[in-house]
C-alpha atoms as a PDB file:
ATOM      1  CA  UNK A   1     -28.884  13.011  -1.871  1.00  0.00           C
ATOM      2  CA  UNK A   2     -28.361  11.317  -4.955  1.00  0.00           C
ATOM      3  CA  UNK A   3     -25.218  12.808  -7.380  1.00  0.00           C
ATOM      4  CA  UNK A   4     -25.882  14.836 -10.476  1.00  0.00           C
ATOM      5  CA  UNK A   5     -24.725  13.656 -13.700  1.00  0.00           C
ATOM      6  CA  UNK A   6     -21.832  16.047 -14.125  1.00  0.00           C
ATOM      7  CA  UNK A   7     -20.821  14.337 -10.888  1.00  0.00           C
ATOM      8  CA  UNK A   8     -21.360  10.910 -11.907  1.00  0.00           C
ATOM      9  CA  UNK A   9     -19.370  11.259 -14.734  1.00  0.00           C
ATOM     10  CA  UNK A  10     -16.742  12.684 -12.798  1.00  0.00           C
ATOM     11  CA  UNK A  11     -16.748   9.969  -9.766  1.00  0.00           C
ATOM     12  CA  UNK A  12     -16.472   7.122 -12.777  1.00  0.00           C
ATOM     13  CA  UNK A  13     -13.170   8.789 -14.405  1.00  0.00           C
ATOM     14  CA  UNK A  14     -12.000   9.817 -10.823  1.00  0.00           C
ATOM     15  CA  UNK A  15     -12.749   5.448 -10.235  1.00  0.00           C
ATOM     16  CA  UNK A  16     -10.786   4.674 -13.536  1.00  0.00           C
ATOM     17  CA  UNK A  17      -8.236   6.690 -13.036  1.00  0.00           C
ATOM     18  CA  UNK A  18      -7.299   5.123  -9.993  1.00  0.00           C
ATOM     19  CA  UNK A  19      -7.902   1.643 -11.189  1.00  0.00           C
ATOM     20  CA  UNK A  20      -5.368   2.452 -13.959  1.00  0.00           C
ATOM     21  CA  UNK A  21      -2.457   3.763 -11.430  1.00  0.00           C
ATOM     22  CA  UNK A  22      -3.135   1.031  -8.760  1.00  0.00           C
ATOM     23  CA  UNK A  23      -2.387  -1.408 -11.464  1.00  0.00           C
ATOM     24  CA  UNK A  24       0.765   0.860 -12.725  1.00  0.00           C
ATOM     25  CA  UNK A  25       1.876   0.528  -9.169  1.00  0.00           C
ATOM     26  CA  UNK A  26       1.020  -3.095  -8.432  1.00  0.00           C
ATOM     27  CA  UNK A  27       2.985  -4.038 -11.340  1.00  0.00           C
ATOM     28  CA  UNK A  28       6.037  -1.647 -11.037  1.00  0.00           C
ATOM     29  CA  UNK A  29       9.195  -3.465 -11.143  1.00  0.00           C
ATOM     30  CA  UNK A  30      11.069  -3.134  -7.562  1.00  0.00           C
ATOM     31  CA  UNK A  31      14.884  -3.427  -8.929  1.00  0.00           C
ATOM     32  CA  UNK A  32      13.620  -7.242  -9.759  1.00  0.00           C
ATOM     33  CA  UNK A  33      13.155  -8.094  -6.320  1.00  0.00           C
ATOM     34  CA  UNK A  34      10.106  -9.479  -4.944  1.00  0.00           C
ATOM     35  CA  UNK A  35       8.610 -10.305  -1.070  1.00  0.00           C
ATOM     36  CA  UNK A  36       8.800 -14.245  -0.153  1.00  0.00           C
ATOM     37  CA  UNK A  37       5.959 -16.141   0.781  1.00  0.00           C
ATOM     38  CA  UNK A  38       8.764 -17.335   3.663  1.00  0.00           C
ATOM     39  CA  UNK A  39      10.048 -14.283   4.530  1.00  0.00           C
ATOM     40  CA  UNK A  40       6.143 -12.799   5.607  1.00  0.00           C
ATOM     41  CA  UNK A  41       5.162 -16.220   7.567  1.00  0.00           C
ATOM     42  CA  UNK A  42       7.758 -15.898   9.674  1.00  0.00           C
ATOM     43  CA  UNK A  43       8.169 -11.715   9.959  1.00  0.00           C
ATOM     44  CA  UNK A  44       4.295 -12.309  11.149  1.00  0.00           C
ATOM     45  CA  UNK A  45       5.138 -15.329  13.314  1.00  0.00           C
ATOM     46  CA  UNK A  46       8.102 -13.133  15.350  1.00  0.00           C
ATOM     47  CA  UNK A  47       5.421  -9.749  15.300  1.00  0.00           C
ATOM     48  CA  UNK A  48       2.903 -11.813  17.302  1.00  0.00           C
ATOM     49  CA  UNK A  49       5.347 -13.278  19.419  1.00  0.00           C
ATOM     50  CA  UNK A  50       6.886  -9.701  20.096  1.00  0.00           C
ATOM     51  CA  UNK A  51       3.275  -8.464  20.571  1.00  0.00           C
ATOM     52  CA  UNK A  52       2.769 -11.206  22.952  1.00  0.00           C
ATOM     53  CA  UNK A  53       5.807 -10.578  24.864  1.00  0.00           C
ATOM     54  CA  UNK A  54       4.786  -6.346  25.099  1.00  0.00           C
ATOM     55  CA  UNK A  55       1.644  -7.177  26.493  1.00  0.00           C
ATOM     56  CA  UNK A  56       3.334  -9.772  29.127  1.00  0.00           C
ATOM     57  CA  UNK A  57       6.252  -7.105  30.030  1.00  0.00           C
ATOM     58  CA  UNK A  58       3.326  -4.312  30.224  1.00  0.00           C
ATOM     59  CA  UNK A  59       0.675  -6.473  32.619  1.00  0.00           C
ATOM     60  CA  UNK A  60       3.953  -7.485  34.641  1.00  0.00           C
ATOM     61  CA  UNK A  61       5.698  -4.623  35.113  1.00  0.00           C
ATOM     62  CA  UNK A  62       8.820  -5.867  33.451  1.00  0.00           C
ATOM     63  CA  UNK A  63       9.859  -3.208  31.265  1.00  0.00           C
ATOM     64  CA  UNK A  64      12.765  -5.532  29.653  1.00  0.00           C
ATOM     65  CA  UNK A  65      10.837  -8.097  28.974  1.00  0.00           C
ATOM     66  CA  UNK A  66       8.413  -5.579  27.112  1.00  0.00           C
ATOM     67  CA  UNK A  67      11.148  -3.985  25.672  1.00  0.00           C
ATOM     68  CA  UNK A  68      12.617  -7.075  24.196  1.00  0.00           C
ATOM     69  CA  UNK A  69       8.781  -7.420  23.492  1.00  0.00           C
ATOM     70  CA  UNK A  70       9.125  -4.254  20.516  1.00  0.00           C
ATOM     71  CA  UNK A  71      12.401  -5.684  19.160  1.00  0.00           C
ATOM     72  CA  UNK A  72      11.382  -9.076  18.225  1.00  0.00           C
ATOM     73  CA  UNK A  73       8.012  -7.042  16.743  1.00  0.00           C
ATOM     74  CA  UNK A  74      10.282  -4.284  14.616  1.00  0.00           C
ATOM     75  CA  UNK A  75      12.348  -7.198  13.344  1.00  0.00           C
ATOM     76  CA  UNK A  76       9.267  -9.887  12.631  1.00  0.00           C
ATOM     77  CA  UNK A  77       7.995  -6.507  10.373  1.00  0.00           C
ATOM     78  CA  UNK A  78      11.205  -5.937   8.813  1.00  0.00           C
ATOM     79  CA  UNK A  79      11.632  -9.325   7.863  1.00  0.00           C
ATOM     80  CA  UNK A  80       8.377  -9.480   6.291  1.00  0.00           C
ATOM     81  CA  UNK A  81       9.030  -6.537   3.904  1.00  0.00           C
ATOM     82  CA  UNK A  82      12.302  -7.883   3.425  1.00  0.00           C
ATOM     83  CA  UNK A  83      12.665  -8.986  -0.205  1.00  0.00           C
ATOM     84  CA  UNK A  84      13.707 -12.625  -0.677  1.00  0.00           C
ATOM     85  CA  UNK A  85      16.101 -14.177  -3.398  1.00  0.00           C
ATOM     86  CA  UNK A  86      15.167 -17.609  -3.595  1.00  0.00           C
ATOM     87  CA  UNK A  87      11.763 -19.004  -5.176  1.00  0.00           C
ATOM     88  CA  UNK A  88       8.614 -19.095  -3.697  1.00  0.00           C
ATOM     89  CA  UNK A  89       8.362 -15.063  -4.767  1.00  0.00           C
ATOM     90  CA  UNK A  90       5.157 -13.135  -4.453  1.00  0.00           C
ATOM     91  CA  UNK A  91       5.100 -10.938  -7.898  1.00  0.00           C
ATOM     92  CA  UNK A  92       2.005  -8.943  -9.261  1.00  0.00           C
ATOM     93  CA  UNK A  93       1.954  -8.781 -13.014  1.00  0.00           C
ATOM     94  CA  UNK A  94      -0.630  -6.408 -14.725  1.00  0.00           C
ATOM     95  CA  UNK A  95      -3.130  -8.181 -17.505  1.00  0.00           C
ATOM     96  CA  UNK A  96      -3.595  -4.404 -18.755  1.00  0.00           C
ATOM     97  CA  UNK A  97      -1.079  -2.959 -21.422  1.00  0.00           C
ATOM     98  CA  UNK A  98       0.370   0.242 -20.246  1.00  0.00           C
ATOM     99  CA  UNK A  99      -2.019   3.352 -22.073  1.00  0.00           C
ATOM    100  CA  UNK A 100      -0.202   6.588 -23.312  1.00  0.00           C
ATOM    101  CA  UNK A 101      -0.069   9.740 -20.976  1.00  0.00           C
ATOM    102  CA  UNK A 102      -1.834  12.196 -21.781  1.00  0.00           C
ATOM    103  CA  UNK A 103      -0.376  16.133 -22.368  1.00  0.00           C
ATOM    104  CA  UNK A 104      -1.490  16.859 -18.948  1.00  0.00           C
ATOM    105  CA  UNK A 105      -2.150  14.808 -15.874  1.00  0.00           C
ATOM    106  CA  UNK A 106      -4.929  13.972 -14.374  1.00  0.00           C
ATOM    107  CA  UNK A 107      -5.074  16.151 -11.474  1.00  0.00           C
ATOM    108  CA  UNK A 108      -4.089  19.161 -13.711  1.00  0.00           C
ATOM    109  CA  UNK A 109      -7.638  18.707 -15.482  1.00  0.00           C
ATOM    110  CA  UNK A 110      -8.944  18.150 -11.813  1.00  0.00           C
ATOM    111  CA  UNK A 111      -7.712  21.350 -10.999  1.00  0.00           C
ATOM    112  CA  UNK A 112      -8.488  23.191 -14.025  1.00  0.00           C
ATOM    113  CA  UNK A 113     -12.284  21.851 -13.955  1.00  0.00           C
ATOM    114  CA  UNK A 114     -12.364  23.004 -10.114  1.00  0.00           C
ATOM    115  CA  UNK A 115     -10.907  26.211 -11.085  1.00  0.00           C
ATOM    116  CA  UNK A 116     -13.938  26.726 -13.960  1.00  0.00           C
ATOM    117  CA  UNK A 117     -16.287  25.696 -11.626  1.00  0.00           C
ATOM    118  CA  UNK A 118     -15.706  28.089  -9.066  1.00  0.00           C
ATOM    119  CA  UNK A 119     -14.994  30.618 -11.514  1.00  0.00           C
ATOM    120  CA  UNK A 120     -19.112  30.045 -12.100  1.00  0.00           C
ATOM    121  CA  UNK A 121     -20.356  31.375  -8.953  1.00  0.00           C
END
């Protein structure tokens, strides 16, 4: 069933919206710190190994070994978000200049146009 054009309209700002906070959020400074290229080759590296070492202590019966299995995993992924210091830095700069705010957010006029509509019936 094919949208209306009320609907259209409101899918496209709904699409632009989000388009314009992704990119706020993409580009958000994190205190200057950034994730390194490094630091997520070898946090994946030690979560497949750790994976790989689950599913051996799980077919084997060997709970240590399956055990030791989720540590190496929980450390490979908290290496990987770890942020690094050194070059080699993954950072995500916005093209887009930041655009004003308006007086009310977006979701408030989401709300207020649901509230109208169903006001209507």
């Amino acid at each position: 069933m094919p949208l209306s054009e009320q609907e259209q309209r409101l899918l496209d700002e709904m699409e632009r919206h989000l388009m314009r906070n992704d990119a706020d959020v993409v580009s958000a400074p994190r205190d200057g710190r950034t994730l390194s290229y490094r630091n997520i080759v070898y946090g994946t590296i030690l979560v497949l190994l750790g994976l790989g070492g689950l599913i051996v202590g799980v077919s084997q019966q060997l709970i240590v070994v399956g055990v030791i299995g989720f540590v190496v995993m929980l450390g490979g992924v908290l290496l990987a978000v770890t942020p690094g210091r050194g070059p080699g830095k993954v950072r995500v700069e916005s093209d887009r200049p930041a655009k004003p705010q308006n007086s009310s957010s977006f979701m408030d006029r989401m709300n207020d146009r649901w509230d109208k509509r169903q006001g209507e019936r």
